[in-house]
PDB file of N, CA and C in Angstrom:
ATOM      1  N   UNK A   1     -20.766  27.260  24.807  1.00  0.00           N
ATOM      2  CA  UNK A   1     -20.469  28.192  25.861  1.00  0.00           C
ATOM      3  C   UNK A   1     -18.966  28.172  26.107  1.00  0.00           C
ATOM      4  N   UNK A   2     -18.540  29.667  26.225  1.00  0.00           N
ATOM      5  CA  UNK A   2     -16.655  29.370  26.195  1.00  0.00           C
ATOM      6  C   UNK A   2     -16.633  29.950  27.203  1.00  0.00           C
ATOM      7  N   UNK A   3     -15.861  29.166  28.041  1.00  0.00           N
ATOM      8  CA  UNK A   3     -15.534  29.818  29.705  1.00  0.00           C
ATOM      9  C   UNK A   3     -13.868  29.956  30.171  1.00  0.00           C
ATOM     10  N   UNK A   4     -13.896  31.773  30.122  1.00  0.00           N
ATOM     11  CA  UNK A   4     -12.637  31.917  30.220  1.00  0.00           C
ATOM     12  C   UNK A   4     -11.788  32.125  31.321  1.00  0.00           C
ATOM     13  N   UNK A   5     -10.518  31.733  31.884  1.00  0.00           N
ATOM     14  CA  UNK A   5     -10.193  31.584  32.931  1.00  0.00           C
ATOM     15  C   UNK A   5      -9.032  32.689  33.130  1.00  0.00           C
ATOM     16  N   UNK A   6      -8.876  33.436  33.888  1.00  0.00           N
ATOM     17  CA  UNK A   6      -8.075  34.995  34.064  1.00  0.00           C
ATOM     18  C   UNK A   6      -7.254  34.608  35.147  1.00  0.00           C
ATOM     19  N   UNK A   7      -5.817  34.917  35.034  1.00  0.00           N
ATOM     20  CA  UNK A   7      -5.057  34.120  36.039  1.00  0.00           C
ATOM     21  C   UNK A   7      -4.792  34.997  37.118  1.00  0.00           C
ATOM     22  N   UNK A   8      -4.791  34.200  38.240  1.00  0.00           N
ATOM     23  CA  UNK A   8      -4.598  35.238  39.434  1.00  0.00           C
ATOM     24  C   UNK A   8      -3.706  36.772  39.682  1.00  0.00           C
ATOM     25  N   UNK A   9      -4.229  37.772  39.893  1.00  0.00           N
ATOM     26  CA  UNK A   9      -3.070  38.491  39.959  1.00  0.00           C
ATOM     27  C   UNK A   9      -2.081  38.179  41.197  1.00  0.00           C
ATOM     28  N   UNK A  10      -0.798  38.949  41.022  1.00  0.00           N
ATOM     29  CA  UNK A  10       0.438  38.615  42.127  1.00  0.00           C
ATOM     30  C   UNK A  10       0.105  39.903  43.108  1.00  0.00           C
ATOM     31  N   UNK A  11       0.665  39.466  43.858  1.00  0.00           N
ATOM     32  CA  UNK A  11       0.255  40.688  45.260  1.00  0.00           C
ATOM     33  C   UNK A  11       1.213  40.775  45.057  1.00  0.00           C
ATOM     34  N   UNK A  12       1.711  42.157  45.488  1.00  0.00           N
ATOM     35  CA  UNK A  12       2.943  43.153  45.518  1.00  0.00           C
ATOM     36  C   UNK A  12       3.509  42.381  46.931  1.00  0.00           C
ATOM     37  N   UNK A  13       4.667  42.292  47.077  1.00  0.00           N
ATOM     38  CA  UNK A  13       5.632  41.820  47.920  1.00  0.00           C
ATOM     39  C   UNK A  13       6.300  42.931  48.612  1.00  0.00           C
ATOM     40  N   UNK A  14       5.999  42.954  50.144  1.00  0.00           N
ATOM     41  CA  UNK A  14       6.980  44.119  51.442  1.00  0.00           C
ATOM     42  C   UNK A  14       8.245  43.652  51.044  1.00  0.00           C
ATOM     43  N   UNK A  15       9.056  44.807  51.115  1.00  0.00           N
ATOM     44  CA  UNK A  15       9.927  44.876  51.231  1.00  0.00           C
ATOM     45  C   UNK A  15      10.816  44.971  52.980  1.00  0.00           C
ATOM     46  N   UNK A  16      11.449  44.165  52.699  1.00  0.00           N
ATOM     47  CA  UNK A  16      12.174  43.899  53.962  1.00  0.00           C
ATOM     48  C   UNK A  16      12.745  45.137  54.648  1.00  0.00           C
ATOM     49  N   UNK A  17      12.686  45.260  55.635  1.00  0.00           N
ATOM     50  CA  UNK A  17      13.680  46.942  56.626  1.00  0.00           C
ATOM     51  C   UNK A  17      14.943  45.666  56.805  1.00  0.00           C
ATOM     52  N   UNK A  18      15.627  46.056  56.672  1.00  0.00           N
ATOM     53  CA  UNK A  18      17.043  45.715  56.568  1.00  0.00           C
ATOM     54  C   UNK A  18      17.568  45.924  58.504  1.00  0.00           C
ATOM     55  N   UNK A  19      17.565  45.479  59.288  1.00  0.00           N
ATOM     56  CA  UNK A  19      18.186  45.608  60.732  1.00  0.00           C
ATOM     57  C   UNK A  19      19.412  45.292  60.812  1.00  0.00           C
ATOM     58  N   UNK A  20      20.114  44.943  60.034  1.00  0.00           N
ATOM     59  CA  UNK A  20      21.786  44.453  60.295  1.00  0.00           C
ATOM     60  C   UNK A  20      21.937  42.726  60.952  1.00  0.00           C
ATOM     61  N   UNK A  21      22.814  42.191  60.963  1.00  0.00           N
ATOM     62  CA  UNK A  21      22.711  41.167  61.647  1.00  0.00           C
ATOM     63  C   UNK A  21      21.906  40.517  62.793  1.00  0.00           C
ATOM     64  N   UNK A  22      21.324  39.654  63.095  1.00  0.00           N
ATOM     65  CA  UNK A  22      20.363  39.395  63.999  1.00  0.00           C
ATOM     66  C   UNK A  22      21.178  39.533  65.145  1.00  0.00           C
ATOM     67  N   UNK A  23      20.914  39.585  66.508  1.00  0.00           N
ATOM     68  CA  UNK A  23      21.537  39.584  67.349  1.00  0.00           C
ATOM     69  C   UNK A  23      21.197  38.371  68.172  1.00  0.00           C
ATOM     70  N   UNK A  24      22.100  37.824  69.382  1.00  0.00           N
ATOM     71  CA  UNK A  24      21.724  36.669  70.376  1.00  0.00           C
ATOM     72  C   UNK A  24      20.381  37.234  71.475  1.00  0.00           C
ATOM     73  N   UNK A  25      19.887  36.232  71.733  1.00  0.00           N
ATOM     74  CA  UNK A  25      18.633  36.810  72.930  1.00  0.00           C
ATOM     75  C   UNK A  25      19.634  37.022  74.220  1.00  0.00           C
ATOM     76  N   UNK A  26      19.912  36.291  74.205  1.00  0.00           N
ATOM     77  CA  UNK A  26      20.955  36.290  75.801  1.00  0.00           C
ATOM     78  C   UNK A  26      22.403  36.893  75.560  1.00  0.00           C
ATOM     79  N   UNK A  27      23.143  37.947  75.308  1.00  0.00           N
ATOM     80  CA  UNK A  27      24.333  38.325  74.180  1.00  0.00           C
ATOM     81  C   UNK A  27      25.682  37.792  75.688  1.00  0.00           C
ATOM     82  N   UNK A  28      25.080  37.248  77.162  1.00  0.00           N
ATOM     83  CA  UNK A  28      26.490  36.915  77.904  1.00  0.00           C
ATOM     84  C   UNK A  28      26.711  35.325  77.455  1.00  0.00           C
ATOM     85  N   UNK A  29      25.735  35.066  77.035  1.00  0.00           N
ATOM     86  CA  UNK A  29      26.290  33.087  76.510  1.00  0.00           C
ATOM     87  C   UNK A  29      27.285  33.265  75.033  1.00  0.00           C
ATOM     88  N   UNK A  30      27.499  34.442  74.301  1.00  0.00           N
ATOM     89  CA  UNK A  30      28.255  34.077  73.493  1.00  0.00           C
ATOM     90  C   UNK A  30      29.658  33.701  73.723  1.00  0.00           C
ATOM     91  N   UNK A  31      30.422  33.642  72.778  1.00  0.00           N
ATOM     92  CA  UNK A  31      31.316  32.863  73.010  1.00  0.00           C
ATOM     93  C   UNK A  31      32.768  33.672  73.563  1.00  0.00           C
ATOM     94  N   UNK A  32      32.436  34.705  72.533  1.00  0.00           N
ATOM     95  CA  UNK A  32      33.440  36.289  72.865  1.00  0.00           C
ATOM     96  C   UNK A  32      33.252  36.652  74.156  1.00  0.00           C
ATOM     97  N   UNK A  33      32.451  36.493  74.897  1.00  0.00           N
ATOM     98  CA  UNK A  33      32.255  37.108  75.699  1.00  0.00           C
ATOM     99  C   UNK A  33      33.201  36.202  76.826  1.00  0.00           C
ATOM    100  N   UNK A  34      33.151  35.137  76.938  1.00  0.00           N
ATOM    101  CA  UNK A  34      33.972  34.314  77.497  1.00  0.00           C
ATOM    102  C   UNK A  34      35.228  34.133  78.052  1.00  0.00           C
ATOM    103  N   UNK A  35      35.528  33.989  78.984  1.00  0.00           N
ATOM    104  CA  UNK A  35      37.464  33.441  79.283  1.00  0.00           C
ATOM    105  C   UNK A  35      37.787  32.277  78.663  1.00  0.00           C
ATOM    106  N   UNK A  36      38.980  32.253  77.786  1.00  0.00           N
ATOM    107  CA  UNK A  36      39.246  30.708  77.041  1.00  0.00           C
ATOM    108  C   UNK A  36      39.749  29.863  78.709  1.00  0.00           C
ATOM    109  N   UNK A  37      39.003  28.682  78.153  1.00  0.00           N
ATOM    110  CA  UNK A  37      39.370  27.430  79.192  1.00  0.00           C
ATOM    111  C   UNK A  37      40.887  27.772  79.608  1.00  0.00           C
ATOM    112  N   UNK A  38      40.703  27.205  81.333  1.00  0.00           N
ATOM    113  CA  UNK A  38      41.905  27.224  81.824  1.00  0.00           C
ATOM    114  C   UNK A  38      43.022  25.535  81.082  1.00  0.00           C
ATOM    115  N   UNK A  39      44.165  26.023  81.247  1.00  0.00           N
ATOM    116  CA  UNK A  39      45.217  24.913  80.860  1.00  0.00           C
ATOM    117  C   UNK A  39      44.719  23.601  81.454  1.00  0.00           C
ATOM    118  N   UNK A  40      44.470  23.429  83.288  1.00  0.00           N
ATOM    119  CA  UNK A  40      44.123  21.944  83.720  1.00  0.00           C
ATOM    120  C   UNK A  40      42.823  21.368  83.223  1.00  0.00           C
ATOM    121  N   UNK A  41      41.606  22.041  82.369  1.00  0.00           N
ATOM    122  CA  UNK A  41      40.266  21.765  81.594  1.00  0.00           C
ATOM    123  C   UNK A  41      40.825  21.005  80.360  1.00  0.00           C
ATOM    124  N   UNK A  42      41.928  21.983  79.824  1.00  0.00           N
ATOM    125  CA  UNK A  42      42.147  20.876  78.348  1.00  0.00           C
ATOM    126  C   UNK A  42      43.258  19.505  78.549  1.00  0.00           C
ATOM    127  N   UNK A  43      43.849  19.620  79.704  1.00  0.00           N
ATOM    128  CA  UNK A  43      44.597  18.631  79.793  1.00  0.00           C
ATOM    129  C   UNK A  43      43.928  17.242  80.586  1.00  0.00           C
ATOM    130  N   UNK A  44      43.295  17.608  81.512  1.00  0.00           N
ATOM    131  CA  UNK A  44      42.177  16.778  81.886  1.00  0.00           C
ATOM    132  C   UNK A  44      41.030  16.254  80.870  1.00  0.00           C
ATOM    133  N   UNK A  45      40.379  16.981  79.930  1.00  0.00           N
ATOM    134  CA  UNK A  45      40.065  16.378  78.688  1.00  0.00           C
ATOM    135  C   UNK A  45      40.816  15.673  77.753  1.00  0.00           C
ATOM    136  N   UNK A  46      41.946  15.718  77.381  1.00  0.00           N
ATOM    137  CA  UNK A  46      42.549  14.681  76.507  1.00  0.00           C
ATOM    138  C   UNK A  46      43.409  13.481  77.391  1.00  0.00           C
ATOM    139  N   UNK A  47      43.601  14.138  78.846  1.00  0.00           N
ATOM    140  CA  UNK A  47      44.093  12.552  79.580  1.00  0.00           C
ATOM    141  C   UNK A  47      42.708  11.862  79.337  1.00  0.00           C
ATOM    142  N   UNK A  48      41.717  11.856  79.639  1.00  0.00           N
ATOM    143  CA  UNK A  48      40.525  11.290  79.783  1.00  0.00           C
ATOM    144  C   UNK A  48      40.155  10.860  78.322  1.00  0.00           C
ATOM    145  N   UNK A  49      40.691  11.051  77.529  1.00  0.00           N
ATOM    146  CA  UNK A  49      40.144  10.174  76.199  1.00  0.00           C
ATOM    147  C   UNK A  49      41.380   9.438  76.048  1.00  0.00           C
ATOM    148  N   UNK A  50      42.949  10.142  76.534  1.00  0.00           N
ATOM    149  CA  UNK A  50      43.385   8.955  76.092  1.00  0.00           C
ATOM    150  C   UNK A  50      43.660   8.096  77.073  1.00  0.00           C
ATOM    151  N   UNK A  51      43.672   7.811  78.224  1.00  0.00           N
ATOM    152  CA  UNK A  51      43.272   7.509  79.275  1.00  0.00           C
ATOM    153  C   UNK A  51      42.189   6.135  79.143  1.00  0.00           C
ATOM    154  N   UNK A  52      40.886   6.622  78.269  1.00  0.00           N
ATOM    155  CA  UNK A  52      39.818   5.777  77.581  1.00  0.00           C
ATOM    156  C   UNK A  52      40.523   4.493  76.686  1.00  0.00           C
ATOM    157  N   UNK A  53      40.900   5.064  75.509  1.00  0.00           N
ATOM    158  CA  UNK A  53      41.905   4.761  74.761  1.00  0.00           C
ATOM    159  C   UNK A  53      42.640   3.449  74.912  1.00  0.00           C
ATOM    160  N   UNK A  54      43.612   3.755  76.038  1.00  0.00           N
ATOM    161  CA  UNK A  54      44.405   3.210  76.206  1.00  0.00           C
ATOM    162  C   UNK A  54      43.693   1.718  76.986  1.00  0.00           C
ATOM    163  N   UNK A  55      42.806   1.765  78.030  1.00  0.00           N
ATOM    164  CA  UNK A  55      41.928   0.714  78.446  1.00  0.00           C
ATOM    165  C   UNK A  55      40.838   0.124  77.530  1.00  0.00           C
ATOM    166  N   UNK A  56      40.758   0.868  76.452  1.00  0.00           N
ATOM    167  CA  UNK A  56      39.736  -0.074  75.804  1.00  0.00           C
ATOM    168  C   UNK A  56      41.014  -1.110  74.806  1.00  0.00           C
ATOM    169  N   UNK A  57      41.895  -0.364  74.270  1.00  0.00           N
ATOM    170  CA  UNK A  57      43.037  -1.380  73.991  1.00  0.00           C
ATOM    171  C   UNK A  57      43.524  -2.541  74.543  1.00  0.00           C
ATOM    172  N   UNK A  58      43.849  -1.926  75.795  1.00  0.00           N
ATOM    173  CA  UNK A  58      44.213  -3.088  76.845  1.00  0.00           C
ATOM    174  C   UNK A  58      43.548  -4.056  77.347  1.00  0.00           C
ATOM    175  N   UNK A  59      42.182  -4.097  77.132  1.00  0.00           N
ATOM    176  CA  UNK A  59      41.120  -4.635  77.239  1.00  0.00           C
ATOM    177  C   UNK A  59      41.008  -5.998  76.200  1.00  0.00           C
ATOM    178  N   UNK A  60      41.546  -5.717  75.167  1.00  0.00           N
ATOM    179  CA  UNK A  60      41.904  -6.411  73.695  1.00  0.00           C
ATOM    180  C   UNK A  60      43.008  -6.942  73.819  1.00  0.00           C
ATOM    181  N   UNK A  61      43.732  -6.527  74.013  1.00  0.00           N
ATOM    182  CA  UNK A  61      45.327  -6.764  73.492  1.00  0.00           C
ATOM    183  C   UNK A  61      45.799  -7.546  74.712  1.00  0.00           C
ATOM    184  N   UNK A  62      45.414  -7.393  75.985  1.00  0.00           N
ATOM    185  CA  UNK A  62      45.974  -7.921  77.025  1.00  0.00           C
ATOM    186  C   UNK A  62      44.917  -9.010  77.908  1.00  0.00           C
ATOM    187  N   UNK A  63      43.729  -8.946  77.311  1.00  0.00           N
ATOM    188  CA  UNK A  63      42.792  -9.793  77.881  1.00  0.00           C
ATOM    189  C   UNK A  63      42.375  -9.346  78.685  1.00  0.00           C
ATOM    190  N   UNK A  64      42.317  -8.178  79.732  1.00  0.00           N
ATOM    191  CA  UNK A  64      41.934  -7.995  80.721  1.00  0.00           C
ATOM    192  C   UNK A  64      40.349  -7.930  81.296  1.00  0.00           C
ATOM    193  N   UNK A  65      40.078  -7.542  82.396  1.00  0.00           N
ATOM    194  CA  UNK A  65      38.651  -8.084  82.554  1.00  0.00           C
ATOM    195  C   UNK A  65      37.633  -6.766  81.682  1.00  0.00           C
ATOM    196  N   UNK A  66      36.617  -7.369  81.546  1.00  0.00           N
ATOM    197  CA  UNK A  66      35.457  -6.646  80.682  1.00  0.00           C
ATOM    198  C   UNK A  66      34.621  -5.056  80.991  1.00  0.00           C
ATOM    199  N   UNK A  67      35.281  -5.178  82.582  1.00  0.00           N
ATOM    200  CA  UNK A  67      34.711  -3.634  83.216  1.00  0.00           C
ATOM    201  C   UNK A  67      35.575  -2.653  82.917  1.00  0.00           C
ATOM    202  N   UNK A  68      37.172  -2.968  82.557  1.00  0.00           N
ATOM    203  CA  UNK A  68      37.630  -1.795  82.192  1.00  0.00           C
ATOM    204  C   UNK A  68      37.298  -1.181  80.435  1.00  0.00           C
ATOM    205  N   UNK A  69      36.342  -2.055  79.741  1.00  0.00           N
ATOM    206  CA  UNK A  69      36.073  -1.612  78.142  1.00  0.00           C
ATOM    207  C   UNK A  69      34.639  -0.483  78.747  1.00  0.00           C
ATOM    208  N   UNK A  70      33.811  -0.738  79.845  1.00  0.00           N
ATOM    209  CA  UNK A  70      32.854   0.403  80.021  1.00  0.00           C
ATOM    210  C   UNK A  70      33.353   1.468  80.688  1.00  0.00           C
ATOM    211  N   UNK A  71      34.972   0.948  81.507  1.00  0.00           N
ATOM    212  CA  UNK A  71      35.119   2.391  82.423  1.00  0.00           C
ATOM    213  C   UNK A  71      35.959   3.313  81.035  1.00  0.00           C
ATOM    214  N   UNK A  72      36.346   2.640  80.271  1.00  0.00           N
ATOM    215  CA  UNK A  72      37.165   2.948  79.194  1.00  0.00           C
ATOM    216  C   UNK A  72      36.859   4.146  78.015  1.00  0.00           C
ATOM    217  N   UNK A  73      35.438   3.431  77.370  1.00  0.00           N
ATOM    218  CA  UNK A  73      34.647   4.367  76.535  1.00  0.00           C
ATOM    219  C   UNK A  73      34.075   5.219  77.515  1.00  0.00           C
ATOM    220  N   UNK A  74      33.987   5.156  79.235  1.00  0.00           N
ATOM    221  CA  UNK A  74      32.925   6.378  80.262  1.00  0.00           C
ATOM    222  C   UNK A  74      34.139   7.413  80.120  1.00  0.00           C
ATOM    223  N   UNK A  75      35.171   7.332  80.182  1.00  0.00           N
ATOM    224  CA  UNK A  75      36.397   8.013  79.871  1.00  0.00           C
ATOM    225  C   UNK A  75      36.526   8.675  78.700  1.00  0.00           C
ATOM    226  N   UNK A  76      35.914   7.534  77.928  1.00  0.00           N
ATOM    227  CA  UNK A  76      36.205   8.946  76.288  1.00  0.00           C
ATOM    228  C   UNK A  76      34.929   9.550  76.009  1.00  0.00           C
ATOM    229  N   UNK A  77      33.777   9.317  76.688  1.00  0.00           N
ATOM    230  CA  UNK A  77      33.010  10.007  76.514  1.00  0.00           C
ATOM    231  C   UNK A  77      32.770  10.973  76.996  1.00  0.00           C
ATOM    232  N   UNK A  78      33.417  11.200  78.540  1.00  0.00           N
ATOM    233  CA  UNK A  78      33.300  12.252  79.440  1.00  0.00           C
ATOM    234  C   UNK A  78      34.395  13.255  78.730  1.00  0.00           C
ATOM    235  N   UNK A  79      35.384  12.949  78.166  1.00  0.00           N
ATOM    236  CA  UNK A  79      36.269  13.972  77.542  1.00  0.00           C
ATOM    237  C   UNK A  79      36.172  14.250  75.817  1.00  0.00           C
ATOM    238  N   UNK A  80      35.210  13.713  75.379  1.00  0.00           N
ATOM    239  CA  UNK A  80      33.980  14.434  74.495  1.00  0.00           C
ATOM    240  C   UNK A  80      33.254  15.497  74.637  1.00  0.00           C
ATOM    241  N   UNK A  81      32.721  14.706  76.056  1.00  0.00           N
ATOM    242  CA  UNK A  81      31.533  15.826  76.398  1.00  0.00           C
ATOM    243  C   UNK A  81      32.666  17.224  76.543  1.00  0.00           C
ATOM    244  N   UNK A  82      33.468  17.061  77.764  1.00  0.00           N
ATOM    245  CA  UNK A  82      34.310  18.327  77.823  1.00  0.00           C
ATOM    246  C   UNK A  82      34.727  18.633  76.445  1.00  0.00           C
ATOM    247  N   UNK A  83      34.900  18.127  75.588  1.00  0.00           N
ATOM    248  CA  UNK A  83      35.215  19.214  74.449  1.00  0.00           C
ATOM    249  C   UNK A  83      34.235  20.051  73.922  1.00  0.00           C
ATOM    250  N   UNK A  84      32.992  20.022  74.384  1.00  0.00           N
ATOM    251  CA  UNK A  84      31.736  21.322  73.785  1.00  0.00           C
ATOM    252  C   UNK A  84      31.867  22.622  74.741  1.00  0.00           C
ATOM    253  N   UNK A  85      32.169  22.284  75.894  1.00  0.00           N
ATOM    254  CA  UNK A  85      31.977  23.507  76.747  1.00  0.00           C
ATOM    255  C   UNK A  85      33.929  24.289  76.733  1.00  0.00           C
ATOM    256  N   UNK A  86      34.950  23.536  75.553  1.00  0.00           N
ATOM    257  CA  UNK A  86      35.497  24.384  75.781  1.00  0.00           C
ATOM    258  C   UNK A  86      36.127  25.449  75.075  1.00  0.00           C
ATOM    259  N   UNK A  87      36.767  26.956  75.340  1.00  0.00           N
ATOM    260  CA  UNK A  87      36.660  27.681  74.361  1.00  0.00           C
ATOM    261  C   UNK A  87      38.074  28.187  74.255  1.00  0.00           C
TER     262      UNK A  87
END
């Protein structure tokens, strides 16, 4: 007995409608749409890391006590964080 095996046919494939670029759900969170950060936002972000910086060094280099290495990195992390929200 010969048992023959017929291979699946392919289903025809839709073709895509073409819409142009996707758009945002919310289009006021983009970024264009935005005012670039004021001058005291970016300067207050990089005092604050180096600010960090400079106490986690001093922390090392000068012996000083152990609370300024957490207020130190809370400093460079808070002017991390400010670097996502600015544009």
């Amino acid at each position: 007995m010969l048992v023959v095996f017929r291979a699946m046919p392919e289903s025809k494939r839709r073709k895509r409608k073409y819409d142009g670029p996707t758009k945002s759900a919310n289009p006021a969170t983009t970024t264009h749409n935005r005012a670039p950060s004021p001058m005291w936002y970016v300067v207050l972000m990089w005092a604050l890391m180096a600010v960090g910086i400079v106490l986690v060094l001093g922390r090392f280099i000068f012996e000083l006590p152990s609370v300024l290495l957490l207020v130190g990195f809370a400093a460079i992390g808070v002017g991390f964080f400010m670097t996502t929200r600015y544009r």
